[in-house]
N, C-alpha and C. Protein backbone atom coordinates (compact mmCIF):
# COMPACT_ATOMS: atom_id res chain seq x y z
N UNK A 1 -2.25 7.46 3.87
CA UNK A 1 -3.64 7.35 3.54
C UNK A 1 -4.00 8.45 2.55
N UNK A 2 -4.70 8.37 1.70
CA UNK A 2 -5.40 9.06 0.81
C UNK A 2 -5.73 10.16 1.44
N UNK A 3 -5.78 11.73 0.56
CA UNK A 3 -5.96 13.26 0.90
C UNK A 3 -7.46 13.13 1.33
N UNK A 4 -8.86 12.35 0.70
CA UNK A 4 -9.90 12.46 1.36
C UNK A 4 -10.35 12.00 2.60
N UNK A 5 -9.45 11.14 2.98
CA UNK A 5 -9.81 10.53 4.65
C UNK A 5 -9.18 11.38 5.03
N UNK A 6 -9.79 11.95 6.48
CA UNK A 6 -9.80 12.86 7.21
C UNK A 6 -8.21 12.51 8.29
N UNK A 7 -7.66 11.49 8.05
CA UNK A 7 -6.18 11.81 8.86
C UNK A 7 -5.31 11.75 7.88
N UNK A 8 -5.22 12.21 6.35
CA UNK A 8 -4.13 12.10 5.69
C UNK A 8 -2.70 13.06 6.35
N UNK A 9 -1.91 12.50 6.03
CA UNK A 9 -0.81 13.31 6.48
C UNK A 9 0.15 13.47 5.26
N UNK A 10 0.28 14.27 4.99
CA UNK A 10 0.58 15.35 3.68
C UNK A 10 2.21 15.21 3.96
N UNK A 11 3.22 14.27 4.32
CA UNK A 11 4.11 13.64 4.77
C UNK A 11 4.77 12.53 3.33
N UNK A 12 5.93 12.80 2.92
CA UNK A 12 6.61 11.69 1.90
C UNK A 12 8.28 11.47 1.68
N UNK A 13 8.30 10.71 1.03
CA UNK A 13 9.98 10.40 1.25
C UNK A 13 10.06 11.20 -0.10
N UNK A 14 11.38 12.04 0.75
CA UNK A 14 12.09 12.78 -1.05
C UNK A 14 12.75 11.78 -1.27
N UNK A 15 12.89 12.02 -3.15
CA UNK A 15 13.59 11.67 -4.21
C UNK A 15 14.89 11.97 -3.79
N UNK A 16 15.66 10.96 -3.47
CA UNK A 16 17.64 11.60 -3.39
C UNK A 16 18.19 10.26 -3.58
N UNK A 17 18.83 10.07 -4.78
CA UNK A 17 19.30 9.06 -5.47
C UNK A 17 20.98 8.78 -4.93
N UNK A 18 21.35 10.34 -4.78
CA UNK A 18 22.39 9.82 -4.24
C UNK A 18 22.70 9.90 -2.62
N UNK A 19 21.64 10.24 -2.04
CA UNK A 19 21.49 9.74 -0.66
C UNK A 19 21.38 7.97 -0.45
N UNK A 20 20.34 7.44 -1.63
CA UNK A 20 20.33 6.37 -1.41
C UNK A 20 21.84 5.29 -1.73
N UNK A 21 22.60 6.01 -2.90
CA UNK A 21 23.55 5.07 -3.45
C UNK A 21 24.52 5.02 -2.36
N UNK A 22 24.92 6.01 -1.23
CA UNK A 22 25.68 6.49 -0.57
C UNK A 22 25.50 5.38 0.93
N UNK A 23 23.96 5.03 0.92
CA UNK A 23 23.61 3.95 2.10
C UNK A 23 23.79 2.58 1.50
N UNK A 24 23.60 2.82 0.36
CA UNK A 24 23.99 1.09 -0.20
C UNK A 24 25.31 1.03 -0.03
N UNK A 25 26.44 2.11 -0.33
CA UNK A 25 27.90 1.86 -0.03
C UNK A 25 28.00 1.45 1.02
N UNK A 26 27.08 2.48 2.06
CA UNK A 26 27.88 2.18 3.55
C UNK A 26 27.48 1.03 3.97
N UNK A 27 26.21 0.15 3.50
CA UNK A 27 26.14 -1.12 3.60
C UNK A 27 27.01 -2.39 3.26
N UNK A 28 27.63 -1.74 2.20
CA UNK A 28 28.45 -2.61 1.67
C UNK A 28 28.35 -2.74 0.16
N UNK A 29 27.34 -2.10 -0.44
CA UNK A 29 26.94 -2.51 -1.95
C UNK A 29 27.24 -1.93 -2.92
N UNK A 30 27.85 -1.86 -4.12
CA UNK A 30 28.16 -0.43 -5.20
C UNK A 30 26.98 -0.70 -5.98
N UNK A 31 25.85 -0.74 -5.47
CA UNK A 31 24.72 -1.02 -6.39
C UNK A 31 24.05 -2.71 -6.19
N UNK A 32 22.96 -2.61 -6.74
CA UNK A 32 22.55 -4.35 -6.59
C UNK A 32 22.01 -4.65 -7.95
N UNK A 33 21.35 -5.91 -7.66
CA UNK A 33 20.29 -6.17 -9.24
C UNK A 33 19.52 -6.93 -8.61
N UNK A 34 18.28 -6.77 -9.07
CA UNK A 34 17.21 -7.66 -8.21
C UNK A 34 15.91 -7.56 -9.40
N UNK A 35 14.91 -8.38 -9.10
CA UNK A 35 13.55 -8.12 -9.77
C UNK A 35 12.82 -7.41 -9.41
N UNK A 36 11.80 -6.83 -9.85
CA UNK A 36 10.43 -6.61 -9.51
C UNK A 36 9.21 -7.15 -10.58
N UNK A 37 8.14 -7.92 -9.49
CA UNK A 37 7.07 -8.46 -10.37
C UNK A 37 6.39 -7.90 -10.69
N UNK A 38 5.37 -8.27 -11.24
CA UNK A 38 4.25 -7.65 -12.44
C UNK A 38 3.08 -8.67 -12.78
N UNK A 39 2.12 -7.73 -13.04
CA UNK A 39 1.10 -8.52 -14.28
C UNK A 39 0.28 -7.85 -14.63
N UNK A 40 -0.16 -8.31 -15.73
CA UNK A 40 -0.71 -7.78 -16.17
C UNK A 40 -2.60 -7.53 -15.83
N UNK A 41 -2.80 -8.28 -14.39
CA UNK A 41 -4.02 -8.22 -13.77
C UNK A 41 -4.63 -7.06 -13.49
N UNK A 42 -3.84 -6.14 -13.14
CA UNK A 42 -4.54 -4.84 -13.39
C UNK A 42 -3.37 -3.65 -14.15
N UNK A 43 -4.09 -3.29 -14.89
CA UNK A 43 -3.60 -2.64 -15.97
C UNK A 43 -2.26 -1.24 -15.55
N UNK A 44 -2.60 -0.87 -13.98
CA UNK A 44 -1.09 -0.22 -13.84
C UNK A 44 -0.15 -0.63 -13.06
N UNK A 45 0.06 -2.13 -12.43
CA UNK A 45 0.86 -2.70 -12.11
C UNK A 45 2.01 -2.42 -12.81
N UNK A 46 2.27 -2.92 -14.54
CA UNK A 46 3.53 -2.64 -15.21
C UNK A 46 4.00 -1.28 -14.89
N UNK A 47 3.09 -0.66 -15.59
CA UNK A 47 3.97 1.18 -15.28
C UNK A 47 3.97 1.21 -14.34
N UNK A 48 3.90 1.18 -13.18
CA UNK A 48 4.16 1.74 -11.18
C UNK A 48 5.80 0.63 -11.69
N UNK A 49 5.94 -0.52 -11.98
CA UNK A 49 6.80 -1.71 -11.46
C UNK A 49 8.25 -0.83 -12.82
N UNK A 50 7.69 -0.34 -13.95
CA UNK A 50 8.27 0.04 -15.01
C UNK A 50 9.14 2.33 -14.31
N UNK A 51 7.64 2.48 -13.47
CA UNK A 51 8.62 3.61 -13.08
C UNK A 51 9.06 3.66 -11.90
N UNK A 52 9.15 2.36 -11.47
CA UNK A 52 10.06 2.56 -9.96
C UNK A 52 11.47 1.73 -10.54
N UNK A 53 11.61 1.09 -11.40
CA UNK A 53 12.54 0.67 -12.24
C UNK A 53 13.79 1.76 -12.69
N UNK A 54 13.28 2.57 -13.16
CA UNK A 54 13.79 4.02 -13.83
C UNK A 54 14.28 4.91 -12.86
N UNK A 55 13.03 4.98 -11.83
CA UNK A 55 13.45 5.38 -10.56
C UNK A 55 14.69 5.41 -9.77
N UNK A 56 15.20 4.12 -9.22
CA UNK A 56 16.31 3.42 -8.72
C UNK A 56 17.79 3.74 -8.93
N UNK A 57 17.20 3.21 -10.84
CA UNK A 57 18.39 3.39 -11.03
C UNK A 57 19.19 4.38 -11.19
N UNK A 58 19.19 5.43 -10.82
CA UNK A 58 20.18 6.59 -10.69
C UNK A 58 21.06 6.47 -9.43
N UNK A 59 20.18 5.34 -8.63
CA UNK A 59 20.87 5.05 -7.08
C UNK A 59 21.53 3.72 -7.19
N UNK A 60 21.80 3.19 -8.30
CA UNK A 60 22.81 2.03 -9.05
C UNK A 60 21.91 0.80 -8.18
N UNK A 61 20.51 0.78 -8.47
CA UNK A 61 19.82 0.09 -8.99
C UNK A 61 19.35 -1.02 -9.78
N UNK A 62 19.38 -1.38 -10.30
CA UNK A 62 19.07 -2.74 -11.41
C UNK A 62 18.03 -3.59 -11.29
N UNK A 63 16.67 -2.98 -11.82
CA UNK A 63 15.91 -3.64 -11.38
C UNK A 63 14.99 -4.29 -12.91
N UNK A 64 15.11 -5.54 -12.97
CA UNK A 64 14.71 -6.41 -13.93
C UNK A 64 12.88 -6.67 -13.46
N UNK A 65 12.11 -6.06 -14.93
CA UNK A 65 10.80 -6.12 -14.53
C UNK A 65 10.06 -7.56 -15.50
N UNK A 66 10.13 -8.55 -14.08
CA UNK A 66 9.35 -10.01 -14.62
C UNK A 66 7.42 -9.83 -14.56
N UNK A 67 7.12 -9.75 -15.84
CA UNK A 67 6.09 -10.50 -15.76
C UNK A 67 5.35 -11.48 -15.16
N UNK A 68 4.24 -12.15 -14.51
CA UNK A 68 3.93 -13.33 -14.17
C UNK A 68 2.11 -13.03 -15.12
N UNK A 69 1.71 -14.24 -15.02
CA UNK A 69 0.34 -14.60 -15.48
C UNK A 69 -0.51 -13.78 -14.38
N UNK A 70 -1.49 -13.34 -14.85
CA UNK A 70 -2.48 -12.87 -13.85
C UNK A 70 -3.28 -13.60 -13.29
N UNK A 71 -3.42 -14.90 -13.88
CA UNK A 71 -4.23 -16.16 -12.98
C UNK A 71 -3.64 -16.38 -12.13
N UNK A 72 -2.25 -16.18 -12.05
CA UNK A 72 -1.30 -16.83 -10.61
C UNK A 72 -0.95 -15.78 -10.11
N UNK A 73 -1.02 -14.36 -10.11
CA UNK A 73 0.05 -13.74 -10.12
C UNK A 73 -0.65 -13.38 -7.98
N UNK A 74 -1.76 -14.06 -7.86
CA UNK A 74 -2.10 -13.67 -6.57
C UNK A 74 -1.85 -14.98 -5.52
N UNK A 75 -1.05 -15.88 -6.19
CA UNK A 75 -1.32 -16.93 -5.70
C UNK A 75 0.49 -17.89 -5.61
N UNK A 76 1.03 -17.10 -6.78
CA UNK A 76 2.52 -17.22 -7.24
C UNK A 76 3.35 -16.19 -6.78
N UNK A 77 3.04 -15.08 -6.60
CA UNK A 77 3.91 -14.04 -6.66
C UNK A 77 3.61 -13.40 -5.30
N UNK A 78 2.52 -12.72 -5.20
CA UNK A 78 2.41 -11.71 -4.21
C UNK A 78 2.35 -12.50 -2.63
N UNK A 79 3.18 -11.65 -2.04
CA UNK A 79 4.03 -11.87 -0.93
C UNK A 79 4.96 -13.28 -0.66
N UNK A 80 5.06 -13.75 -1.62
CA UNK A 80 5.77 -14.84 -2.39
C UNK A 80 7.42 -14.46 -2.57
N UNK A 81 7.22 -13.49 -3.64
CA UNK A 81 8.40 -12.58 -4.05
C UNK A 81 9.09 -11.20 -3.13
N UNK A 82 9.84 -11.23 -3.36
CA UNK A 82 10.72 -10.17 -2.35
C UNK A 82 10.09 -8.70 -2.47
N UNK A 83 10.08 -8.58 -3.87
CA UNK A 83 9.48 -7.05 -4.47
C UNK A 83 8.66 -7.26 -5.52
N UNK A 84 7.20 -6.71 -5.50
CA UNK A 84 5.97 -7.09 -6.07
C UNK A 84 5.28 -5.84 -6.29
N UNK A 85 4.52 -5.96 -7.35
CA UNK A 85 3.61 -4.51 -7.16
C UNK A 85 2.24 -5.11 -7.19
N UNK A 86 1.76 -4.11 -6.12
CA UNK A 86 -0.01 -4.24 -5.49
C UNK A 86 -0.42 -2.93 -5.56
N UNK A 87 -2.06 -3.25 -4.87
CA UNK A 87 -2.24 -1.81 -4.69
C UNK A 87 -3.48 -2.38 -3.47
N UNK A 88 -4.10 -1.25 -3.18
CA UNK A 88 -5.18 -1.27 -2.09
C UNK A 88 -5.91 -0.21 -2.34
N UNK A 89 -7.38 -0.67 -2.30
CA UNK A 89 -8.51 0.34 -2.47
C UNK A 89 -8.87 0.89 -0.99
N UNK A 90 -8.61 1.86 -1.10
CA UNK A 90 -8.43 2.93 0.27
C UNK A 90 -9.81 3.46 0.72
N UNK A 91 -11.47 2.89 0.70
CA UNK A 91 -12.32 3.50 1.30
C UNK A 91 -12.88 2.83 2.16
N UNK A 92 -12.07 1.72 3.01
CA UNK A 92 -11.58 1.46 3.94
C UNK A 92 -11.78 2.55 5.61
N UNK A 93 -11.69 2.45 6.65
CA UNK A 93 -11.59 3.46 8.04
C UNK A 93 -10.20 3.03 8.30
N UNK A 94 -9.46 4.41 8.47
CA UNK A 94 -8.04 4.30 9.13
C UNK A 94 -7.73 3.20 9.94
N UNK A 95 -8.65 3.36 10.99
CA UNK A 95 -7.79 1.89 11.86
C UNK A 95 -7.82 0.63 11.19
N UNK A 96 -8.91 0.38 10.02
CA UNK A 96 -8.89 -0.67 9.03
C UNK A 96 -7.71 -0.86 8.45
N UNK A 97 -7.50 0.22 7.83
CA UNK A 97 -6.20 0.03 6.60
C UNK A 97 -5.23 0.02 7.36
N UNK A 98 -4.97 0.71 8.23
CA UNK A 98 -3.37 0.92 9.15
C UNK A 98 -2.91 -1.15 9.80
N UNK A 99 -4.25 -1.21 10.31
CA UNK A 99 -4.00 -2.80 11.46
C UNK A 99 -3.98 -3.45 10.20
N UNK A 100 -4.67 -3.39 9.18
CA UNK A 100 -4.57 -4.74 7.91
C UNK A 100 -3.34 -4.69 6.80
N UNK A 101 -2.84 -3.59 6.75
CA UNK A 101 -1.66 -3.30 5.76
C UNK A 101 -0.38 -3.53 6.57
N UNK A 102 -0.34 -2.62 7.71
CA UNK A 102 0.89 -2.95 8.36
C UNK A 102 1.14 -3.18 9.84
N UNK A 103 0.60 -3.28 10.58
CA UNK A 103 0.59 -4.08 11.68
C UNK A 103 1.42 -5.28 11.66
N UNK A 104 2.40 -5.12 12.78
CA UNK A 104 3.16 -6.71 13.15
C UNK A 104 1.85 -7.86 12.82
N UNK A 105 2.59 -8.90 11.94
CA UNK A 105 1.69 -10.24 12.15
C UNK A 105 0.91 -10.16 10.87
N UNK A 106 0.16 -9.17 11.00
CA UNK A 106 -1.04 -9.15 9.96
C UNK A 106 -0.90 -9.76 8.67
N UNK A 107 -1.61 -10.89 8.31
CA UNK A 107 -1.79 -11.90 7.01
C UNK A 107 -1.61 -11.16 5.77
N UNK A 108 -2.21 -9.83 5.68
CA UNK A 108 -1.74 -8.49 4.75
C UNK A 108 -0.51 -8.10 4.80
N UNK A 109 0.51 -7.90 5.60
CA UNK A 109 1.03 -7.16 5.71
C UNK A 109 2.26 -7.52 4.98
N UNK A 110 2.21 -7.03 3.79
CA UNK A 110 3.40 -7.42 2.41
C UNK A 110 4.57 -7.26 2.30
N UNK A 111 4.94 -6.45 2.83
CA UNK A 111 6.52 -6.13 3.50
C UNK A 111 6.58 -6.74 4.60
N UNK A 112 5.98 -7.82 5.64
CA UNK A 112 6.52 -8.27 6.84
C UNK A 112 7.08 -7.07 7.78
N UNK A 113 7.05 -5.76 7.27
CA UNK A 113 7.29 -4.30 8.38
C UNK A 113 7.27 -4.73 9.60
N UNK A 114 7.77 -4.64 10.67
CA UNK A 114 7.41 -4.80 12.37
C UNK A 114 7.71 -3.80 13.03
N UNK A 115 6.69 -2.86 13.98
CA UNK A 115 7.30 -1.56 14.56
C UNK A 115 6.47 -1.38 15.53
N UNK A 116 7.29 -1.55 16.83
CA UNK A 116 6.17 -1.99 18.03
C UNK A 116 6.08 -0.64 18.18
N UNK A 117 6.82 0.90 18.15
CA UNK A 117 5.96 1.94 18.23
C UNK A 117 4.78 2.13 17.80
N UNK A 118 4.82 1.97 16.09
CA UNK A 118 3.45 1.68 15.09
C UNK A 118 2.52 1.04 15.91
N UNK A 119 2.67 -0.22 16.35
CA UNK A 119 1.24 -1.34 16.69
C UNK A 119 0.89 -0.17 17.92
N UNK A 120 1.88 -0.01 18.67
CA UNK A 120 1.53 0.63 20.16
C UNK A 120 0.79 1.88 19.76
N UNK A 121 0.76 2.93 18.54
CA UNK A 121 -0.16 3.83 18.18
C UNK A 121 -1.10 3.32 17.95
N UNK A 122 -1.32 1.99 17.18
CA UNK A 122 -2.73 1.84 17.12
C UNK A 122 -3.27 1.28 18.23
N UNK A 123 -2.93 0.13 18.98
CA UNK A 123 -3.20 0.09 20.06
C UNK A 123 -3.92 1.65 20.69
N UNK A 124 -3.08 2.47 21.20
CA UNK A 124 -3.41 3.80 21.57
C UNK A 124 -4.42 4.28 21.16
N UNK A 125 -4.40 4.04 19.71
CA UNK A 125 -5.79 5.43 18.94
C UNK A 125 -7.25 4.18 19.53
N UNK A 126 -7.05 2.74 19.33
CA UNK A 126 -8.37 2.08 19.05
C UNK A 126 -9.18 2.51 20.74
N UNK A 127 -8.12 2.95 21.80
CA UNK A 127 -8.24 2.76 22.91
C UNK A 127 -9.08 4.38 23.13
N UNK A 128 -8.61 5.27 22.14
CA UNK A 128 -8.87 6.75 22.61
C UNK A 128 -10.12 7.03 22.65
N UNK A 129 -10.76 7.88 23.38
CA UNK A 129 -12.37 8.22 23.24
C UNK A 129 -12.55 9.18 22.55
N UNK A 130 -11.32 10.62 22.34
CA UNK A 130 -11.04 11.69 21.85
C UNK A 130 -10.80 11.55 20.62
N UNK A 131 -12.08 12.28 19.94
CA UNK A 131 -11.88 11.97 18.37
C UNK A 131 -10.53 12.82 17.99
N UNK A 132 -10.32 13.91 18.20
CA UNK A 132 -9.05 14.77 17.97
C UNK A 132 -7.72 13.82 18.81
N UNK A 133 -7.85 13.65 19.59
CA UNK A 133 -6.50 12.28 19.74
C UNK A 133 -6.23 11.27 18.99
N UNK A 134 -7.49 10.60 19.01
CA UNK A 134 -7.15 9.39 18.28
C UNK A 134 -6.78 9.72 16.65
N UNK A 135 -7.45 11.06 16.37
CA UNK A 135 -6.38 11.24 14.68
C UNK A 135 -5.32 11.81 15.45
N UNK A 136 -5.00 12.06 15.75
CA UNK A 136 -3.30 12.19 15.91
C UNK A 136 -2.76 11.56 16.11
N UNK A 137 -3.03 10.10 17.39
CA UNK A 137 -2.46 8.87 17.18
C UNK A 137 -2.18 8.50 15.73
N UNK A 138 -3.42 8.16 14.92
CA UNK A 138 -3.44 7.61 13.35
C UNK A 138 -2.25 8.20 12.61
N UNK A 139 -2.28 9.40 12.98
CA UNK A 139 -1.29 10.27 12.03
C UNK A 139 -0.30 10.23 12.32
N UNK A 140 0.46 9.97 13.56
CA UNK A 140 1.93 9.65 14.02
C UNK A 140 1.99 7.97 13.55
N UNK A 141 1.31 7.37 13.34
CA UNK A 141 1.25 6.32 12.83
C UNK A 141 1.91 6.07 11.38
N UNK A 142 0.94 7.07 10.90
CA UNK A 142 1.51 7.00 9.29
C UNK A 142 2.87 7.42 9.17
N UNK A 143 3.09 8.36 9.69
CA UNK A 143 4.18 9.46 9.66
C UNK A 143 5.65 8.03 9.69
N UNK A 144 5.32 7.04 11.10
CA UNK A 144 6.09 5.57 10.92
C UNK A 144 6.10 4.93 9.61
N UNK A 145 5.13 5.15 9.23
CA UNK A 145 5.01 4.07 8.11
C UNK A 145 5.79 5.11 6.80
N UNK A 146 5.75 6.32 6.94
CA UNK A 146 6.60 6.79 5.95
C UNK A 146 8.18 6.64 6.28
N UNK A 147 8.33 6.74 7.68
CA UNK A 147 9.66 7.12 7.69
C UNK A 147 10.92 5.70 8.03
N UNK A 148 10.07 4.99 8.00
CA UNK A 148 10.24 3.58 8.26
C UNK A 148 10.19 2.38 7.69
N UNK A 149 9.08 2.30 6.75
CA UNK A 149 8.19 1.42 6.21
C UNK A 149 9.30 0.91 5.37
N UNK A 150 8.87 0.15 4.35
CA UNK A 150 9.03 -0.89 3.63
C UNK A 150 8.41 -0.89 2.32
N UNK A 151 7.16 -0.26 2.24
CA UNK A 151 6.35 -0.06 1.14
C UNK A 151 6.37 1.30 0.62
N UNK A 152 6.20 1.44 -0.28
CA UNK A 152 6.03 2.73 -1.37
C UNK A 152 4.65 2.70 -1.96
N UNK A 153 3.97 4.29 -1.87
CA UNK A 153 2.83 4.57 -2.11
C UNK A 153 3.22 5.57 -3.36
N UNK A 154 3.25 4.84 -4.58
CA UNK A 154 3.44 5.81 -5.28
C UNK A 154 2.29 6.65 -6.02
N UNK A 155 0.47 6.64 -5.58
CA UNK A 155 -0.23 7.59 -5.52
C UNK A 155 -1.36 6.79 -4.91
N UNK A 156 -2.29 7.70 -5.02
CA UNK A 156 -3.92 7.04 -4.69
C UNK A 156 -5.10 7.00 -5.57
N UNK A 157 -5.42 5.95 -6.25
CA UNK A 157 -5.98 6.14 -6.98
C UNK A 157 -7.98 5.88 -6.68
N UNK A 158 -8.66 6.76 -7.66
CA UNK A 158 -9.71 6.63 -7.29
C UNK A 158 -10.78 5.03 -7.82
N UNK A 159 -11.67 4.91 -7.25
CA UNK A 159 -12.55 3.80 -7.76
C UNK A 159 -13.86 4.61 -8.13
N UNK A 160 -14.52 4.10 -9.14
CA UNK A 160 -15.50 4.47 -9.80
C UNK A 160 -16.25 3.34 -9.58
N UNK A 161 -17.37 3.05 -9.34
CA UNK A 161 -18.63 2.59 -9.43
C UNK A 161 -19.29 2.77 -10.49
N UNK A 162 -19.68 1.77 -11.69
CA UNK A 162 -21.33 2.27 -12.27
C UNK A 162 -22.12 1.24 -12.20
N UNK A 163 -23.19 1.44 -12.42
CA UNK A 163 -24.24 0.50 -11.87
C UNK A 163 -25.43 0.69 -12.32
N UNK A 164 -26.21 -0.02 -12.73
CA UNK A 164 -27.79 -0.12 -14.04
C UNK A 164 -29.00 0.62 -12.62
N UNK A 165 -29.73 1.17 -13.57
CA UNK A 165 -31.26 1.71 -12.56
C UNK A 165 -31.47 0.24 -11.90
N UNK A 166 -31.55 -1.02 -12.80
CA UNK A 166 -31.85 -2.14 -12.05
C UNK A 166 -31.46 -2.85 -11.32
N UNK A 167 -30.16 -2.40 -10.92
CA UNK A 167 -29.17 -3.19 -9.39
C UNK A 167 -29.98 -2.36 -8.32
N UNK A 168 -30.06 -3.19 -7.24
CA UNK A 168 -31.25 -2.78 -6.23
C UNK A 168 -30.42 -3.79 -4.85
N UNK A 169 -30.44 -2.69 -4.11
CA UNK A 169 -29.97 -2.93 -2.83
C UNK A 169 -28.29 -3.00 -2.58
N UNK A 170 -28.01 -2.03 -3.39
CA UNK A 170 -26.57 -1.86 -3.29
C UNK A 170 -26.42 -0.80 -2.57
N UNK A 171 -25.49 -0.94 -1.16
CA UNK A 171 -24.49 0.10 -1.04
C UNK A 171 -23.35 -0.34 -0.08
N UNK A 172 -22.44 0.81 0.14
CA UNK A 172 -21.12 0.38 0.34
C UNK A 172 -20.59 1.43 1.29
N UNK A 173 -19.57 0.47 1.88
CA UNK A 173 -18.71 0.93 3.02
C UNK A 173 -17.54 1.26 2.75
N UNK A 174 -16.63 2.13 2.03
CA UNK A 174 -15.82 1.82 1.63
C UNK A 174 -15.80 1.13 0.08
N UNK A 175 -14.62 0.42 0.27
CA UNK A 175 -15.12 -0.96 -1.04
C UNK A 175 -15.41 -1.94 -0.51
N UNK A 176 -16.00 -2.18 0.80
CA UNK A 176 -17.24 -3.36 0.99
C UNK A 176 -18.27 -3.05 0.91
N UNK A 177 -19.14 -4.14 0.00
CA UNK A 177 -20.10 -3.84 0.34
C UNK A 177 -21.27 -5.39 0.56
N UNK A 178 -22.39 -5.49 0.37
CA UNK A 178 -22.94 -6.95 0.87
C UNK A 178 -23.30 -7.71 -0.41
N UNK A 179 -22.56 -8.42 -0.88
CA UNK A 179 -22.61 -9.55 -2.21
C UNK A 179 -23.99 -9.88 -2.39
N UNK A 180 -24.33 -10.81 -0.69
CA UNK A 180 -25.75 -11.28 -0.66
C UNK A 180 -27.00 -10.98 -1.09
N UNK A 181 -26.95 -9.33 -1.12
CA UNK A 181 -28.37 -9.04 -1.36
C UNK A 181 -28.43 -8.03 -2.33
N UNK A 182 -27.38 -7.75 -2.91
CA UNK A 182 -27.26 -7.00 -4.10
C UNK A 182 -28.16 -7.98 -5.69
N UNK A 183 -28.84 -7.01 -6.34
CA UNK A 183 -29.66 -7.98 -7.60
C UNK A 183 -30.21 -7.13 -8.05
N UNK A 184 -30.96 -7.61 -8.98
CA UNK A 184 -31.86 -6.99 -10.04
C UNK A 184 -33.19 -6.78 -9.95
N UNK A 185 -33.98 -5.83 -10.25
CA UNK A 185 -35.39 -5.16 -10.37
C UNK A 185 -36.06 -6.30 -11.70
N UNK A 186 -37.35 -6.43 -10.88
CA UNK A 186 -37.54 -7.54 -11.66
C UNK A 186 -38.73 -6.83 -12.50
């Protein structure tokens, strides 16, 4: 989770290329070749898909970066394809993002990840009354999702809002906010 929500955990996978080439051997692999998708729908999809590309390959890697259309690319590609680049606007509440990103089951959940410790923390935290517990639940949570996961967070980026004196009745939860009654000063 992002450094401004209050359970970030300051927690990441090092860079070791030849740690990784060394598990692909013992798997069986002297390297692979595979894709990663793209589009051009939001403008840093390519570079994240272009530097995890570069990335890899020092760990005998091969990763071919396909394009798709951005009209399809939510409808063709993502969670469609094996390896895809997304992103998620993070002003969201922890137990939001944690149960909708990676939770067993969850219709979100883009890597298909399954980790009944994970669900059983959240389970745990939604259950806690103790605000100081239940972030520590959250945070042993993440700590799974780093050391485990499936997905790569390669940063957090911010959202900007602007908006005319004459939009009237806007505000927001996060990045929800109410479509319905948002409008103009007449």
């Amino acid at each position: 989770m992002p450094p401004q929500l209050a359970a970030f955990v300051d927690d990441h996978r090092e860079y070791d290329p030849d740690k990784a080439k060394a598990l692909l051997k013992q798997a069986g692999h002297d390297g692979f070749r595979t894709s990663i998708y793209t589009s051009s729908y939001e403008s840093v999809f390519t570079p994240m898909a272009v530097a995890y590309r570069d990335a890899v390959a020092d760990a005998g890697i091969t990763l071919t970066v396909r394009n798709a259309s951005s009209d399809s690319y939510y409808t063709q590609i993502w969670m469609q394809k094996p390896l895809m680049v997304s992103y998620w606007f993070t002003g969201r509440p922890i137990d939001q993002l944690l149960n909708q990103i990676f939770r067993t089951g969850s219709s979100y959940n883009e890597s298909a990840w399954s980790n009944k410790t994970f669900d059983g923390l959240l389970d745990d935290a939604r259950a806690e009354m103790d605000d100081a517990k239940r972030l520590t639940l959250y945070q042993d949570a993440q700590r799974l999702v780093v050391e485990d996961g499936a997905d790569m967070t390669p940063m957090f980026g911010d959202r900007l809002v602007g908006l005319s004196r004459d939009v009237v009745n806007y505000s927001e939860f996060g990045f929800e906010f109410d479509y319905l009654r948002i409008g103009l000063r007449r």
